[in-house]
Protein backbone atom coordinates (compact mmCIF):
# COMPACT_ATOMS: atom_id res chain seq x y z
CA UNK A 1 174.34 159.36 58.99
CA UNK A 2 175.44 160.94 62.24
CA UNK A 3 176.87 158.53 64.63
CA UNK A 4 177.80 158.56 68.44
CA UNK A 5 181.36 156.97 68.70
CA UNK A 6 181.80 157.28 72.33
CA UNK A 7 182.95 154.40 74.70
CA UNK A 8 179.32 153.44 75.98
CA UNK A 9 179.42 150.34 78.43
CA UNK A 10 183.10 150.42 79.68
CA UNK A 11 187.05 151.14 79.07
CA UNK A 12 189.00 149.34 76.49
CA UNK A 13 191.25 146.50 77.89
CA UNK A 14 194.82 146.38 76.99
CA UNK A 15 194.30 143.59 74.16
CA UNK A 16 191.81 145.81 72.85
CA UNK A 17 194.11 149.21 72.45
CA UNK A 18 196.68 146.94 71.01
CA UNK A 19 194.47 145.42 68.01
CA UNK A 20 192.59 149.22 67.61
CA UNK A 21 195.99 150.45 66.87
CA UNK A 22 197.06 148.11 64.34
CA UNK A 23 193.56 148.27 62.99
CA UNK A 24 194.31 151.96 62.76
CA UNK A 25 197.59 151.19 61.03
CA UNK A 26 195.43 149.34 58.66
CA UNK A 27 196.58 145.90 59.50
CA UNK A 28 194.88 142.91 58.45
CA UNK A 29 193.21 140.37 60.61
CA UNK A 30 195.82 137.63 59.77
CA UNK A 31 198.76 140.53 60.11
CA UNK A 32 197.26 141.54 63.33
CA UNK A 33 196.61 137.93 64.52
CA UNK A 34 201.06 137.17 63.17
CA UNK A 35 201.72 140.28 65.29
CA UNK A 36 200.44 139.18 68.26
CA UNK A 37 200.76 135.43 68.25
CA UNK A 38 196.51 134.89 68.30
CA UNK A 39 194.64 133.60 65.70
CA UNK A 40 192.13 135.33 63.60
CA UNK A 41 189.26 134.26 65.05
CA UNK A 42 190.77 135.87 68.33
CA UNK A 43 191.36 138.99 66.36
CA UNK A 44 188.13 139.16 64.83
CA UNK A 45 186.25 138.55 68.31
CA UNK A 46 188.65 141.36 69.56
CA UNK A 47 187.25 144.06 66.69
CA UNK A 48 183.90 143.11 66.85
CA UNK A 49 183.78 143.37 70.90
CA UNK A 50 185.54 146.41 70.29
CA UNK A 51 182.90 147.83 68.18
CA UNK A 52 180.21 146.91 70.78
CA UNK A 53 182.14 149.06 73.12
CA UNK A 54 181.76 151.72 70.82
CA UNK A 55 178.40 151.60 70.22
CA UNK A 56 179.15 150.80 66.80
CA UNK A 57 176.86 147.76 64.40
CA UNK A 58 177.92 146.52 61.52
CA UNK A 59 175.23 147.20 58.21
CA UNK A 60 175.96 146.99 54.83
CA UNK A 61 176.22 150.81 54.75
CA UNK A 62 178.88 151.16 57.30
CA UNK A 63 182.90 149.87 57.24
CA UNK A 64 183.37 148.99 60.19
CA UNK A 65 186.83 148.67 60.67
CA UNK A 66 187.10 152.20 59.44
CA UNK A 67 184.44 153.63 62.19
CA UNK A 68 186.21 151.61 64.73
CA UNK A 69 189.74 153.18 63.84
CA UNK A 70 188.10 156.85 63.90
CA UNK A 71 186.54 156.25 67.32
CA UNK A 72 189.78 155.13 68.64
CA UNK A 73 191.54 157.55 67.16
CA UNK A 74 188.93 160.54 68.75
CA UNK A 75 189.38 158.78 72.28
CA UNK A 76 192.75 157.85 72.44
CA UNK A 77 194.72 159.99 69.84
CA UNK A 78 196.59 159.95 66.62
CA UNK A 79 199.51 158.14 67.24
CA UNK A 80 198.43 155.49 64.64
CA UNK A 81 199.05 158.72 62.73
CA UNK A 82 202.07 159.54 63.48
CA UNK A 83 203.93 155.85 63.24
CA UNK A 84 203.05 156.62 59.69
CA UNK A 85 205.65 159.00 59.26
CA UNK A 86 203.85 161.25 56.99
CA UNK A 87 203.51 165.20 57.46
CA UNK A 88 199.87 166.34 58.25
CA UNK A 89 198.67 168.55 55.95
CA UNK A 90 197.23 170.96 58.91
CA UNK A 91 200.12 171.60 60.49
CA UNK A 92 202.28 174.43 59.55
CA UNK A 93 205.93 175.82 61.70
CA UNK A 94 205.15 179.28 63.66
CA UNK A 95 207.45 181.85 64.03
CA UNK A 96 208.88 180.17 66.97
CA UNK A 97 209.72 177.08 64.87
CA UNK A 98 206.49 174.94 66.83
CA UNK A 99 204.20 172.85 64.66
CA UNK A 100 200.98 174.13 64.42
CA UNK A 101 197.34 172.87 63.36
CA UNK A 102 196.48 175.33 61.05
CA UNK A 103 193.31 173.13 60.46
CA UNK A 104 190.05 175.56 61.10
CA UNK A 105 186.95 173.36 62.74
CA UNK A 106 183.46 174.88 62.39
C-alpha cells in the first residue's frame, strides 16, 4: 500500500520533534515519557497527534510507530540515524577521502 507521508495540516511543534526522534531511536513510550519527565499518556497523545499530522491512521495492517519514524525521518533527516553510530551500508569514501551514498534510487 502506497502511502502519502507528508506534513498535511501544519508544522511539528518542538515537543513533537523531540518524541519523533526518540521514537526514531526506537524508544519506548515509558523510556520516552522517563526522558522527558511526562507521563505516558502525554507521550502517547504526542505520537498519535503526531501521526494525524502526518496523515497517517492506525489499522491493523500498519505499525504505526514505524510509519511515523519514516515520515520524520523523510522530512526532517537521519540524524536518528546517525546517533546510532553505525556505518551506512550506502556510503562508500571517494578518492578525495568524502563519504559518499553509493545507494542508486530508481
Amino acid at each position: 500500500m502506497v502511502r502519502d507521508i507528508t506534513i498535511s495540516t501544519r508544522e511539528l511543534t518542538p515537543f513533537e520533534k523531540l518524541v519523533l526522534e526518540l521514537v526514531c531511536e526506537g524508544k519506548s513510550n515509558a523510556v520516552i515519557a522517563t526522558q522527558t519527565s511526562h507521563n505516558e499518556k502525554v507521550i502517547e497523545n504526542t505520537v498519535s497527534r503526531s501521526a494525524q499530522v502526518y496523515g497517517i491512521k492506525s489499522d491493523p495492517e500498519t505499525n504505526l510507530r514505524v510509519l511515523l519514524a519514516l515520515a520524520y525521518r523523510t522530512h526532517y533527516g537521519d540524524q536518528a540515524f546517525d546517533k546510532l553510530d553505525m556505518p551506512c551500508g550506502h556510503f562508500e569514501i571517494g578518492p578525495d577521502g568524502q563519504s559518499t551514498c553509493n545507494r542508486h534510487v530508481e
